[in-house]
N, C-alpha and C. Protein backbone atom coordinates (compact mmCIF):
# COMPACT_ATOMS: atom_id res chain seq x y z
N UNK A 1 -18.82 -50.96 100.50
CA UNK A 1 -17.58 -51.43 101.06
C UNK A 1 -16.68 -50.24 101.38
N UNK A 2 -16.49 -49.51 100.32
CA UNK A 2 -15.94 -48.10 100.78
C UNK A 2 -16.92 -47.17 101.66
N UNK A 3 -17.51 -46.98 101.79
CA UNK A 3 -18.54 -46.51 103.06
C UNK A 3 -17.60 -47.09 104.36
N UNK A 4 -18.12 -48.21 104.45
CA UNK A 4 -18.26 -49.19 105.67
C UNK A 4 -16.64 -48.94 106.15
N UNK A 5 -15.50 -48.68 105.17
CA UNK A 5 -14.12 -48.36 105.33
C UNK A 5 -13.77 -46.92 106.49
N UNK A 6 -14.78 -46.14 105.34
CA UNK A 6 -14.28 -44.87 106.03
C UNK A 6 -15.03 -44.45 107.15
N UNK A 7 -16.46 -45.53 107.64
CA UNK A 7 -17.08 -45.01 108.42
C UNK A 7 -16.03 -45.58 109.76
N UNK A 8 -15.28 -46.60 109.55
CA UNK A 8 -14.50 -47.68 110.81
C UNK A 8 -13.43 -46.76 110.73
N UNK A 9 -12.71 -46.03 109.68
CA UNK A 9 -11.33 -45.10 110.10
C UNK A 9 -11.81 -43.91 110.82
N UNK A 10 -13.06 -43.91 110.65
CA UNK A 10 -13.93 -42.28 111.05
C UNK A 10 -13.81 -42.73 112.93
N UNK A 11 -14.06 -43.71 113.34
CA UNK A 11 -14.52 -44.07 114.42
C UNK A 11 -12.95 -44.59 115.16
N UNK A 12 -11.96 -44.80 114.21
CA UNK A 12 -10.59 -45.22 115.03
C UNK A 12 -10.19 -43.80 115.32
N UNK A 13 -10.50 -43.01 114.44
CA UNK A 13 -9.41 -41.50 114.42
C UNK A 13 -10.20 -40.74 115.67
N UNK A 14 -11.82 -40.74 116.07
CA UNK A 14 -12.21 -40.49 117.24
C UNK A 14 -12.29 -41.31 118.35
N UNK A 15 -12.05 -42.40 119.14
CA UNK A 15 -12.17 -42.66 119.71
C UNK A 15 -10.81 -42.56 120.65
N UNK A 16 -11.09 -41.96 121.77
CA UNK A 16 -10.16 -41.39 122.71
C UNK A 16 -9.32 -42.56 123.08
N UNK A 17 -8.38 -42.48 123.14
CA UNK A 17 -6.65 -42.98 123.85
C UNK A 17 -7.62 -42.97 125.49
N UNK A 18 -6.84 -44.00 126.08
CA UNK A 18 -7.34 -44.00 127.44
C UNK A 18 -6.67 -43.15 128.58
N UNK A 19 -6.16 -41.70 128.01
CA UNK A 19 -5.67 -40.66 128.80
C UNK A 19 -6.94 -39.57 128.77
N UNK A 20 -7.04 -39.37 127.53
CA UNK A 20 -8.26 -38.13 127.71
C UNK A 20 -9.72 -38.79 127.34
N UNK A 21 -9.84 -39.63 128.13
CA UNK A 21 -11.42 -40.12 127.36
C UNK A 21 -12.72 -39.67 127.76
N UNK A 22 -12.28 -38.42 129.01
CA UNK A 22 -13.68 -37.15 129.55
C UNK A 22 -13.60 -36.21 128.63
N UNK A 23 -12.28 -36.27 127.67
CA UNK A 23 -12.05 -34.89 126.37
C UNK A 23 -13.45 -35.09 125.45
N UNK A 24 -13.20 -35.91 125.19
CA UNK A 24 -14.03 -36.60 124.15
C UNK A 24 -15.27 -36.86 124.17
N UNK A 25 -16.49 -35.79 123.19
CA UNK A 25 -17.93 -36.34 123.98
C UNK A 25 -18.66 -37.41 123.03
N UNK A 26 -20.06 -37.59 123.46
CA UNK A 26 -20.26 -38.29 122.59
C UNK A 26 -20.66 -37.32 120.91
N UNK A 27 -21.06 -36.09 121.14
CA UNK A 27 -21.91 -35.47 119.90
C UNK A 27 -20.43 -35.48 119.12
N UNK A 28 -19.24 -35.40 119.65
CA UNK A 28 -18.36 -35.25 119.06
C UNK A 28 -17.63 -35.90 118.41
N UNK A 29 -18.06 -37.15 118.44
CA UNK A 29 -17.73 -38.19 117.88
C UNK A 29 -19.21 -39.14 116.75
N UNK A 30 -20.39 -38.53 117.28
CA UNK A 30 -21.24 -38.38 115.84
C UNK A 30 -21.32 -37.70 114.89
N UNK A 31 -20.79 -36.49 115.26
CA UNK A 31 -20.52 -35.05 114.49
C UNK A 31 -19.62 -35.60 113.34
N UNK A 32 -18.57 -36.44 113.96
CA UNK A 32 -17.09 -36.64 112.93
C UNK A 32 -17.48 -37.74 111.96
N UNK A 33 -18.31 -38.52 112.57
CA UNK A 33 -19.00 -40.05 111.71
C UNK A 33 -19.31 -39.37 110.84
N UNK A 34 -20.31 -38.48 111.11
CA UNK A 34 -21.48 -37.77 109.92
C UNK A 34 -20.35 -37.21 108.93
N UNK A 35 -19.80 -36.67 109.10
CA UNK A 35 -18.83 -35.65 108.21
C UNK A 35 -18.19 -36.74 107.39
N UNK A 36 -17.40 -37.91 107.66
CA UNK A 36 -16.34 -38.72 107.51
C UNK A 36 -17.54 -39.38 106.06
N UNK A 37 -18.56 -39.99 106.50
CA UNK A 37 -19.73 -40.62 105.49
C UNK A 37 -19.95 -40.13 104.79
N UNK A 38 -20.41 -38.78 105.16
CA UNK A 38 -21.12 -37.49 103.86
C UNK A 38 -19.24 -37.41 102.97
N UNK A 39 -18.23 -36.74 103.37
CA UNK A 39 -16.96 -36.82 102.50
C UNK A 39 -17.14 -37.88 101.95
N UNK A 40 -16.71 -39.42 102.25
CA UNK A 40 -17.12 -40.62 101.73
C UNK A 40 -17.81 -40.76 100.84
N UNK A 41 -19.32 -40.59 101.13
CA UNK A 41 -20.45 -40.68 100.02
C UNK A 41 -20.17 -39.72 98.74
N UNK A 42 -19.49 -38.49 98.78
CA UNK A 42 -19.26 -37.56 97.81
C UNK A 42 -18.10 -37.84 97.05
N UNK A 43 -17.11 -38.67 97.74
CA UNK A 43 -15.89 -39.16 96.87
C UNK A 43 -16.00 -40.18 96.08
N UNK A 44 -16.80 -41.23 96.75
CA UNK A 44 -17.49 -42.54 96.00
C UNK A 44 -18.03 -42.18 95.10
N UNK A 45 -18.77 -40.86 94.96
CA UNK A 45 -20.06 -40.74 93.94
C UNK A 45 -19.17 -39.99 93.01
N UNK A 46 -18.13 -39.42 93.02
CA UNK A 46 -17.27 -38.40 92.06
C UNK A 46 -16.47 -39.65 91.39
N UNK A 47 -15.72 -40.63 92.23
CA UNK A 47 -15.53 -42.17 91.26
C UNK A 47 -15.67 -43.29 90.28
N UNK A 48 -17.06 -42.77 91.28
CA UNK A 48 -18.16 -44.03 90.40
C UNK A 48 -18.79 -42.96 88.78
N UNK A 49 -18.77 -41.48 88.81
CA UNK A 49 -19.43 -40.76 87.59
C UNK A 49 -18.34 -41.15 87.19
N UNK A 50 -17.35 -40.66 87.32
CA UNK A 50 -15.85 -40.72 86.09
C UNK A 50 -15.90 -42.36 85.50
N UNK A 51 -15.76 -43.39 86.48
CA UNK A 51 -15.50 -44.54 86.00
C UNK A 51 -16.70 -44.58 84.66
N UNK A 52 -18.00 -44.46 85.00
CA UNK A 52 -19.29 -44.90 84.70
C UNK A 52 -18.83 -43.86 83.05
N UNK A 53 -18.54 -42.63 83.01
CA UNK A 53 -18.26 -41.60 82.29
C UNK A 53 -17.46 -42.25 81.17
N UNK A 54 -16.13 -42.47 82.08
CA UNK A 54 -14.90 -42.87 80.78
C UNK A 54 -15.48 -44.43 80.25
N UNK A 55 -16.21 -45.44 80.74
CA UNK A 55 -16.36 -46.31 80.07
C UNK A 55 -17.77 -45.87 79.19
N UNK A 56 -18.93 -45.09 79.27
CA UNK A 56 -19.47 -44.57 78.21
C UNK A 56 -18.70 -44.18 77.19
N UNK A 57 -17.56 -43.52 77.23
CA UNK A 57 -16.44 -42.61 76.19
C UNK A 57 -15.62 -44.05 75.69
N UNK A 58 -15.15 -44.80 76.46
CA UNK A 58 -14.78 -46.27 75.45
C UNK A 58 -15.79 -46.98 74.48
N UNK A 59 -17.08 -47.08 74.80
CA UNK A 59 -18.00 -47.95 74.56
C UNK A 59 -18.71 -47.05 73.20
N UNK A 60 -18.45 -45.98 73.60
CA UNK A 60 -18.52 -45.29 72.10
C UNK A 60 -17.75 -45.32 70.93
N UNK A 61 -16.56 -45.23 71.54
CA UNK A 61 -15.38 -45.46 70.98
C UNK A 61 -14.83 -46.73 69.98
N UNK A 62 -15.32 -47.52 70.79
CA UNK A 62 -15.19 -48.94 70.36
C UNK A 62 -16.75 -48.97 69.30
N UNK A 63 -17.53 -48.92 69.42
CA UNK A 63 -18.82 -48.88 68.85
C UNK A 63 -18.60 -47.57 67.36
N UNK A 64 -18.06 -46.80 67.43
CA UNK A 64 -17.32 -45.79 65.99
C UNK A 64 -16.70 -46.80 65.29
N UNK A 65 -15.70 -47.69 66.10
CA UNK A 65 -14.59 -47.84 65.02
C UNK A 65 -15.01 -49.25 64.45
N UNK A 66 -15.99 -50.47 64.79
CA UNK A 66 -16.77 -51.33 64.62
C UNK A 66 -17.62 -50.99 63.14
N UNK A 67 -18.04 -49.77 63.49
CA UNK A 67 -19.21 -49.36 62.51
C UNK A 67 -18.41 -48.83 61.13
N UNK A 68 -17.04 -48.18 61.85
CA UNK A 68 -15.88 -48.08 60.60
C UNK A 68 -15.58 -49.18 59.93
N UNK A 69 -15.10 -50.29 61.02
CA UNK A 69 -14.73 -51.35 60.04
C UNK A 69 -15.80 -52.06 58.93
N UNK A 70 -16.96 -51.99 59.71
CA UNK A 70 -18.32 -52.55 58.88
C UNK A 70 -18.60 -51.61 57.44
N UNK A 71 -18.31 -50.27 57.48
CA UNK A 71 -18.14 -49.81 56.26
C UNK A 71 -17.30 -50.15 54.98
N UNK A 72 -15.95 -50.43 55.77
CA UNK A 72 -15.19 -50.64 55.10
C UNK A 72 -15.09 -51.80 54.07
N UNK A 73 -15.56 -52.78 54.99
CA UNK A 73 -16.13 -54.71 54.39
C UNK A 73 -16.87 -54.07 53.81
N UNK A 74 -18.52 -52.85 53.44
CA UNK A 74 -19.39 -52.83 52.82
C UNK A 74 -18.44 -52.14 51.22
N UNK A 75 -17.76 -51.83 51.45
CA UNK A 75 -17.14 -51.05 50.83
C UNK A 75 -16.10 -51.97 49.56
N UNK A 76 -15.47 -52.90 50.14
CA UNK A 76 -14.84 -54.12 49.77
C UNK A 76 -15.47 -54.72 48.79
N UNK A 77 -16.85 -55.45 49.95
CA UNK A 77 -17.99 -56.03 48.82
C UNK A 77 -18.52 -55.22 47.39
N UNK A 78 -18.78 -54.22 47.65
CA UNK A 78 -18.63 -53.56 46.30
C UNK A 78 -18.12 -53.78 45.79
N UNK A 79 -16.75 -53.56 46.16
CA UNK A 79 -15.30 -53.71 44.56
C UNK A 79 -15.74 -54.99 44.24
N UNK A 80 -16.11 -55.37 45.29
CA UNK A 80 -15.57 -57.06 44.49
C UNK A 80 -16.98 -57.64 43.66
N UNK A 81 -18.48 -57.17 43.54
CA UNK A 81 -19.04 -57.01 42.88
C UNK A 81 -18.74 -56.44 41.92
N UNK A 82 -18.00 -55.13 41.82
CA UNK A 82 -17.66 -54.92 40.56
C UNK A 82 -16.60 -55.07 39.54
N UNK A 83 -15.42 -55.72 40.12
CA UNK A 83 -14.73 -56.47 39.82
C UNK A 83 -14.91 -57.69 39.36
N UNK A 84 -15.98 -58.40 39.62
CA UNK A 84 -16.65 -59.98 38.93
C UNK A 84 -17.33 -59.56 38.07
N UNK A 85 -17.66 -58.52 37.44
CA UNK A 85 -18.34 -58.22 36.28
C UNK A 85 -19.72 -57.77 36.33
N UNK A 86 -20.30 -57.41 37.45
CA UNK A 86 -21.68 -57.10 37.47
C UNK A 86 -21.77 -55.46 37.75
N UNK A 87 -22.81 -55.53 36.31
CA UNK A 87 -22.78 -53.86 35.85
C UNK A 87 -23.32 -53.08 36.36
N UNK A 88 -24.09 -53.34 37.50
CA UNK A 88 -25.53 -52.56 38.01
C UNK A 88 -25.74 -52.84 38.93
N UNK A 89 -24.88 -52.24 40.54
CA UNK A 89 -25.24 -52.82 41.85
C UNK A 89 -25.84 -51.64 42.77
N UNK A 90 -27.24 -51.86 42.89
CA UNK A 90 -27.98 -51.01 43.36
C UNK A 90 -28.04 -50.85 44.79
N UNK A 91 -27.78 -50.41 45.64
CA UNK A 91 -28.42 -49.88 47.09
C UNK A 91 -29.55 -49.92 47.56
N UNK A 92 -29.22 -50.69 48.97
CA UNK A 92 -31.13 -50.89 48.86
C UNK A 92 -31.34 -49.99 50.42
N UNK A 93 -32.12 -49.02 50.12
CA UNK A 93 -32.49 -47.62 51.35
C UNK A 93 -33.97 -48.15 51.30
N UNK A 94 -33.73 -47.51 52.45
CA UNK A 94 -34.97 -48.04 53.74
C UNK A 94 -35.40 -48.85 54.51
N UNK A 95 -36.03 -49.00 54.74
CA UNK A 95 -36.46 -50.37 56.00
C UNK A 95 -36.31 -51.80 55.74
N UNK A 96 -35.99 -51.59 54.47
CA UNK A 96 -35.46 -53.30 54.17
C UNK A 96 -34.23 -53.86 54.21
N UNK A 97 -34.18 -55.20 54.41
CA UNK A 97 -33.24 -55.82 55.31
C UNK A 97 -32.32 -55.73 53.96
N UNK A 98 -30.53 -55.95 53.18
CA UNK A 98 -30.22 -56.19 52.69
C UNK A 98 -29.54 -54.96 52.21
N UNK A 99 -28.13 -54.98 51.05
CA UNK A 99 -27.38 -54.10 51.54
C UNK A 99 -27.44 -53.47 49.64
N UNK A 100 -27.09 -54.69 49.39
CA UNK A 100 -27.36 -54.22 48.04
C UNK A 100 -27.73 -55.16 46.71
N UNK A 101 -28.56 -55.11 45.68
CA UNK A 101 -29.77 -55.43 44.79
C UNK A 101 -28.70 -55.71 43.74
N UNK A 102 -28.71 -57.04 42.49
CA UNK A 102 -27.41 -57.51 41.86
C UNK A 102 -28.21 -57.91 41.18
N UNK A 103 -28.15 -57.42 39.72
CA UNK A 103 -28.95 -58.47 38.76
C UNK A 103 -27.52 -58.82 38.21
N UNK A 104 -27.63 -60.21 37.71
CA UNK A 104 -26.14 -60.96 36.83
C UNK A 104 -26.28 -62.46 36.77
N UNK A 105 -26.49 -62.87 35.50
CA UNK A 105 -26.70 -63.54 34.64
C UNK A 105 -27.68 -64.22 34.91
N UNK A 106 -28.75 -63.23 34.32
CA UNK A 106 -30.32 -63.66 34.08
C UNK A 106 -30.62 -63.53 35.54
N UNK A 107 -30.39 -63.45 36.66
CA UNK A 107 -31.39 -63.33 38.23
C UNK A 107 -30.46 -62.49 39.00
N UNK A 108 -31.17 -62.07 40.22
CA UNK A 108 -31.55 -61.09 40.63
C UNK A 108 -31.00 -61.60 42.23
N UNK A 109 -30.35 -60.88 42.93
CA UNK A 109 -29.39 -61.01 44.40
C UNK A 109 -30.10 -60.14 45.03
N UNK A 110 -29.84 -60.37 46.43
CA UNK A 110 -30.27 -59.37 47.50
C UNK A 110 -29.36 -59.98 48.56
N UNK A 111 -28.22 -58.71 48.35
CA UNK A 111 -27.33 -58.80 49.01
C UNK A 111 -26.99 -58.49 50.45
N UNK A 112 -26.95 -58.81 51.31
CA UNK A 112 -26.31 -58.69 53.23
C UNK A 112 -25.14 -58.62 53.42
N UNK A 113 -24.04 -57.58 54.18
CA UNK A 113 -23.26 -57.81 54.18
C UNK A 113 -23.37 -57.89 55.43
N UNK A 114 -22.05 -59.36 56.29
CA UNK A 114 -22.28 -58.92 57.91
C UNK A 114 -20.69 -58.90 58.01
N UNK A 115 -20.12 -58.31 58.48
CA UNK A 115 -18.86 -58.54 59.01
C UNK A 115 -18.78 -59.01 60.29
N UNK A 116 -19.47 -60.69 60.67
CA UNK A 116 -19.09 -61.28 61.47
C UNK A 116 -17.74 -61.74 61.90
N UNK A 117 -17.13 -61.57 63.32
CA UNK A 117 -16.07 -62.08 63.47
C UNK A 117 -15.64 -63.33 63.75
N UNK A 118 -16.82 -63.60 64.47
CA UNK A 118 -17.16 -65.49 65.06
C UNK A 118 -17.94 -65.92 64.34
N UNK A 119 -18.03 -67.12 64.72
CA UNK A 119 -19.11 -68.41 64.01
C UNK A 119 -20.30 -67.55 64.86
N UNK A 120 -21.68 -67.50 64.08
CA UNK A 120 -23.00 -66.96 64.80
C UNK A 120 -23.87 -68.71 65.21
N UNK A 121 -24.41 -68.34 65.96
CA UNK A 121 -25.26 -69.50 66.69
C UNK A 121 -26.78 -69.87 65.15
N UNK A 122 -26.92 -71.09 64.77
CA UNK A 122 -28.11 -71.54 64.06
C UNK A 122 -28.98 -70.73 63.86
N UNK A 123 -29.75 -69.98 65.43
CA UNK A 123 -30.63 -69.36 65.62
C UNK A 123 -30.72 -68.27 65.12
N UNK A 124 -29.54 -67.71 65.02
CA UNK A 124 -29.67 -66.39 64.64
C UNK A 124 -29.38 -65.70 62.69
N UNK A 125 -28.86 -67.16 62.83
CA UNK A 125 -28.65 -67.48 61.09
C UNK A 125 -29.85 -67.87 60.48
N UNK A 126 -30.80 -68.50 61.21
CA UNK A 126 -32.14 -68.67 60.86
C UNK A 126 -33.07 -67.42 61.07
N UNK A 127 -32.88 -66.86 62.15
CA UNK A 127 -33.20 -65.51 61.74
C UNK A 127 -32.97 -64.55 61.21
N UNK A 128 -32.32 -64.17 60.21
CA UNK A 128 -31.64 -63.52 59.24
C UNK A 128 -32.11 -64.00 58.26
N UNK A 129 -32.26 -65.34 58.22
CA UNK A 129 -32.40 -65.70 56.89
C UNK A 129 -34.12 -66.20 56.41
N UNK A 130 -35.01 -65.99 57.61
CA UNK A 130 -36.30 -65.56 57.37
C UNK A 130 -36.20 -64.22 57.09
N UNK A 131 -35.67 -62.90 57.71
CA UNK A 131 -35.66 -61.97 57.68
C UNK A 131 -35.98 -61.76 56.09
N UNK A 132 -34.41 -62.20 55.78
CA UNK A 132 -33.81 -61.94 54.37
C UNK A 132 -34.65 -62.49 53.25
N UNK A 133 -35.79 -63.54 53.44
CA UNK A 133 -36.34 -64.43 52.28
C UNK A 133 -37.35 -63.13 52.09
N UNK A 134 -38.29 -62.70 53.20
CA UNK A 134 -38.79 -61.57 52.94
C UNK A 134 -38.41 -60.77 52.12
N UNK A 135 -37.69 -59.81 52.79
CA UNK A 135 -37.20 -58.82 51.60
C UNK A 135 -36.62 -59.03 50.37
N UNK A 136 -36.47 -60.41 50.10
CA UNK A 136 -35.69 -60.81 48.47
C UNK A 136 -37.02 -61.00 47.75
N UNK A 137 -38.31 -61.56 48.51
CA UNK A 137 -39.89 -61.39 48.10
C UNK A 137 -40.19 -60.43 47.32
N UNK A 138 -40.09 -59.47 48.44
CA UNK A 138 -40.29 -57.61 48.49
C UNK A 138 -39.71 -57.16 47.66
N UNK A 139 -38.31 -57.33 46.71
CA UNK A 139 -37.20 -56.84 46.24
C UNK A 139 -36.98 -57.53 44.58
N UNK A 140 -37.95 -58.75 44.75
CA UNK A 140 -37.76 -59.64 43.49
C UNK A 140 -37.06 -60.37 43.04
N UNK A 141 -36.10 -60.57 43.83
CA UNK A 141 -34.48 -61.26 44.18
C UNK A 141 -35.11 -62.69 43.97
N UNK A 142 -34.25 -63.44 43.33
CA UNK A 142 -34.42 -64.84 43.09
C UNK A 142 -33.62 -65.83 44.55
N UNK A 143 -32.70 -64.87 45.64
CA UNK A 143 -31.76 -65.23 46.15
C UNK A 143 -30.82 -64.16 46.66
N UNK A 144 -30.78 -64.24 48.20
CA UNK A 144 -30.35 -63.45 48.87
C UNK A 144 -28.99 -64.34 49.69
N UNK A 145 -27.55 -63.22 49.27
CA UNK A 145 -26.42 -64.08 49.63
C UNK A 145 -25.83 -63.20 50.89
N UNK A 146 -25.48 -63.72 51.82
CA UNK A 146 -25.13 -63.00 52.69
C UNK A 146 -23.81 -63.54 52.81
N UNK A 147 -23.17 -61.68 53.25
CA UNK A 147 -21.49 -62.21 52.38
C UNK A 147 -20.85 -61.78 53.67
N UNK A 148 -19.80 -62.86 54.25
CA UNK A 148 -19.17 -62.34 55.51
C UNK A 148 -17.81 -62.58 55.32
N UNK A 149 -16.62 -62.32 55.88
CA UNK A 149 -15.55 -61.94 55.59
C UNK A 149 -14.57 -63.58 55.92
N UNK A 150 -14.83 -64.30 56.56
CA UNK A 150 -14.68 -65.40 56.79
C UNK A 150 -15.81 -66.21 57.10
N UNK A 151 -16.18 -67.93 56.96
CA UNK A 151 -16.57 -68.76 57.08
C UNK A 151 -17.44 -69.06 58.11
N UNK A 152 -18.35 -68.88 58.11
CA UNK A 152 -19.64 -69.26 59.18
C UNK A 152 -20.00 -70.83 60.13
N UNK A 153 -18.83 -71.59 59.41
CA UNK A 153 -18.67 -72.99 60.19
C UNK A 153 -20.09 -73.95 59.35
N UNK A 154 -20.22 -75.08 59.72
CA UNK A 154 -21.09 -75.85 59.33
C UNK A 154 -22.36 -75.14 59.78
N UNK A 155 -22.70 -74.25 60.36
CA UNK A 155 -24.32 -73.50 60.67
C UNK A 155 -24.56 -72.91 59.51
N UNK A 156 -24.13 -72.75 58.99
CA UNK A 156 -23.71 -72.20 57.62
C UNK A 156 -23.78 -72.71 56.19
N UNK A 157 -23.68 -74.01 56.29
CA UNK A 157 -23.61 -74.66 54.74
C UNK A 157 -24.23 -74.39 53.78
N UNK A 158 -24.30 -74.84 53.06
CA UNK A 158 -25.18 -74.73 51.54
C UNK A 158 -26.44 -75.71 51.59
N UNK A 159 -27.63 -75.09 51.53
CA UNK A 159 -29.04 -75.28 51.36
C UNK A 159 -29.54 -75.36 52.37
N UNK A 160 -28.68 -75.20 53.78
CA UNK A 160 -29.29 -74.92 55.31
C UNK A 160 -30.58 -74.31 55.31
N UNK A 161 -30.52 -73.05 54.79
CA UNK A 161 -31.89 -72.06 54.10
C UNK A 161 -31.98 -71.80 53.17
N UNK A 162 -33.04 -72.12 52.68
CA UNK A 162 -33.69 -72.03 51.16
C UNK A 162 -34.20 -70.83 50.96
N UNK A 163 -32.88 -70.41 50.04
CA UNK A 163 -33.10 -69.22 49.02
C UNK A 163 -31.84 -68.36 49.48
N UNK A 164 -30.82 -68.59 50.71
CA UNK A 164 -30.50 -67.53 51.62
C UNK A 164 -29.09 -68.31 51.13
N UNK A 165 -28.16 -68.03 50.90
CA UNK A 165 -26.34 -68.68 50.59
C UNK A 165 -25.74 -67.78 51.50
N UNK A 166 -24.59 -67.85 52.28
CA UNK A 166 -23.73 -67.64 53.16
C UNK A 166 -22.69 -67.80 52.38
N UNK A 167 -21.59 -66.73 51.74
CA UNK A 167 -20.20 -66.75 51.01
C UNK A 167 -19.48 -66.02 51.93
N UNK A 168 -17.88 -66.38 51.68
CA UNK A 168 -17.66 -65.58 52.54
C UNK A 168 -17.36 -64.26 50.78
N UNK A 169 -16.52 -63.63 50.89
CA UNK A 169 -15.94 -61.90 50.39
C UNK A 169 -15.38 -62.47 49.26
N UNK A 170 -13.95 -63.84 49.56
CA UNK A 170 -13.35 -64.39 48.30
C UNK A 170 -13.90 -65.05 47.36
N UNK A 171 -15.04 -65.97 47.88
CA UNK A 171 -16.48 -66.85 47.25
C UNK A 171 -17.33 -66.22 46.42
N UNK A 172 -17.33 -65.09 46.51
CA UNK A 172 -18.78 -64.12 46.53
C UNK A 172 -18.38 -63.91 44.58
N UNK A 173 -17.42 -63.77 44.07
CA UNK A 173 -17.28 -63.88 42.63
C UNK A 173 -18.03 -65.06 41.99
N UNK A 174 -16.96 -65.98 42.52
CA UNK A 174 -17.01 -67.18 42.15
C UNK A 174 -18.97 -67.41 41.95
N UNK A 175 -19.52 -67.62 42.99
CA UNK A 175 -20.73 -67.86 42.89
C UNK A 175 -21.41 -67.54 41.85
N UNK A 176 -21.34 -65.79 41.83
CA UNK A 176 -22.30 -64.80 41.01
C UNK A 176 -21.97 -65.40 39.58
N UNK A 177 -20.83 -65.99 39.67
CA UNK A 177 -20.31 -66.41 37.98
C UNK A 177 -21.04 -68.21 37.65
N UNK A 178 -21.63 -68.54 38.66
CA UNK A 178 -21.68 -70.33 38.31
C UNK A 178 -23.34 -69.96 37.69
N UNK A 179 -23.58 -70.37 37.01
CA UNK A 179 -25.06 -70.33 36.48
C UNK A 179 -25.72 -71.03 37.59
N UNK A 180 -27.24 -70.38 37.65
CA UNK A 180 -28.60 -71.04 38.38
C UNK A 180 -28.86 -72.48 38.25
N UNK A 181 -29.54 -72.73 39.79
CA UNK A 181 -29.80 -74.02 39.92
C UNK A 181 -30.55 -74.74 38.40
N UNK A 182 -30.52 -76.34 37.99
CA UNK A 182 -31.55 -76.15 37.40
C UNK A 182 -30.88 -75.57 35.51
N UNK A 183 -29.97 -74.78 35.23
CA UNK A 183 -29.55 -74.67 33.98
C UNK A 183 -28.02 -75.45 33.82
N UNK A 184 -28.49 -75.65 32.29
CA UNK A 184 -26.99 -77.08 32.05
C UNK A 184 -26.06 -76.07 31.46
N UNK A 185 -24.69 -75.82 31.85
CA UNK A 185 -24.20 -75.15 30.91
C UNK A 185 -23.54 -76.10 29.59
N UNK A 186 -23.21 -75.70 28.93
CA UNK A 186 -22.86 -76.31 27.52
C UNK A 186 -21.12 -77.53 28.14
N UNK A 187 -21.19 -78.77 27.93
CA UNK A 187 -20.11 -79.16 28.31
C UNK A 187 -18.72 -79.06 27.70
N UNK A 188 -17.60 -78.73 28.16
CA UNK A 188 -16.61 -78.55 26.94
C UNK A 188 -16.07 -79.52 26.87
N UNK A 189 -15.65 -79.86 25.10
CA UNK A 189 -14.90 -80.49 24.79
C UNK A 189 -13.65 -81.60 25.10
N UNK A 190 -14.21 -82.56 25.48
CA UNK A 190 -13.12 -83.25 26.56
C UNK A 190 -11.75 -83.40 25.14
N UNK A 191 -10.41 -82.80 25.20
CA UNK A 191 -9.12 -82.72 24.31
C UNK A 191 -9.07 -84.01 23.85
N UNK A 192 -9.01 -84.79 24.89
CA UNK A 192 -8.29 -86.10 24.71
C UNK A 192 -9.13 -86.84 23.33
N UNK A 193 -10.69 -86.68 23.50
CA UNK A 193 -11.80 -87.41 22.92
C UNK A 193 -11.46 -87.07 21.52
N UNK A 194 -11.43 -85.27 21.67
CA UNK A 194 -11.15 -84.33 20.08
C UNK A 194 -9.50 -85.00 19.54
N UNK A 195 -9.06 -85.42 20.28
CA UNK A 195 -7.86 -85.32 19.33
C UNK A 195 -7.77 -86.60 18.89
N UNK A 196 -8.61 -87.88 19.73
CA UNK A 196 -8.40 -89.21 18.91
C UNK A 196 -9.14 -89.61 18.02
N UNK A 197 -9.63 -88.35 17.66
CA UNK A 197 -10.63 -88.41 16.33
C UNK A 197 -9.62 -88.07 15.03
């Protein structure tokens, strides 16, 4: 489109006024096309690097400070593992999926952190969470919780995937503290019962 611009101003700025139009030849007015296109083509192409340039330099940019914030939530989740009382939260390096390894009270976590901002689509929560059954296999994990900073919507619920829990950051105590499927804890004392004795 810019071509096609400067090749039509190239051709208004030569074409002779109807006083001198024997001035004017023809090479001399292909001569000026050619020049007007080639300038053109070299200004377009000096445009299009910068544009193409500075949005590489955003897209990096934006992609640093993403990976910052994702530290930071990884960083969070910690405290707050260790703040709920669990003594021993291991790091899990290498090729396996999961962020970090939680033994607390009697079983064994394999932890994900995602700092999703939106609700994620079924599909991709189902893939994660095959991902994740694997490596809690691999890892010995009784149960792999993947902990996101807000609420995953109903794609999300509880027992959607078996073995895989979705908390969000504030939840993520709470859970590690409720005993395993399957064990009774001791019931307390209903007051009312104790005292009309």
């Amino acid at each position: 489109m810019g071509i096609l611009a400067s090749l039509v101003g190239a051709l208004v700025a030569v074409i002779p006024s109807g006083t001198n139009m024997e001035a004017t030849t023809r090479s001399e007015i292909v001569m000026t096309v050619r020049v007007t296109a080639i300038v053109s083509l070299a200004l377009i192409s000096l445009v299009a690097s910068v544009y193409r340039f500075r949005t590489v330099q955003e897209d990096l940019d934006s992609m640093s400070a993403e990976m910052a914030q994702s530290m930071i939530f990884e960083r969070s989740v910690f405290k707050t593992l260790k703040k709920s009382g669990v003594r021993e939260v291991k790091l899990v390096l290498g090729d396996a999926l999961g962020d970090f390894l939680v033994d607390t009270g009697g079983r064994r976590y394999l932890i994900e952190v995602k700092r999703w901002r939106h609700k994620a689509p079924i599909s991709l929560l189902a893939q994660l969470a095959k991902r994740l059954s694997v490596s809690a296999n691999e890892s010995g994990a009784q149960e792999s919780l993947v902990v996101t900073p807000r609420s995953l919507g109903p794609a999300a619920k509880p027992g959607q995937f078996p073995g895989v829990v979705f908390v969000t950051e504030k939840r993520l105590a709470a859970y590690l503290k409720q005993p395993p499927d399957g064990v009774q804890t001791p019931a307390k004392p209903n007051k009312l019962a104790v005292n009309a004795e």
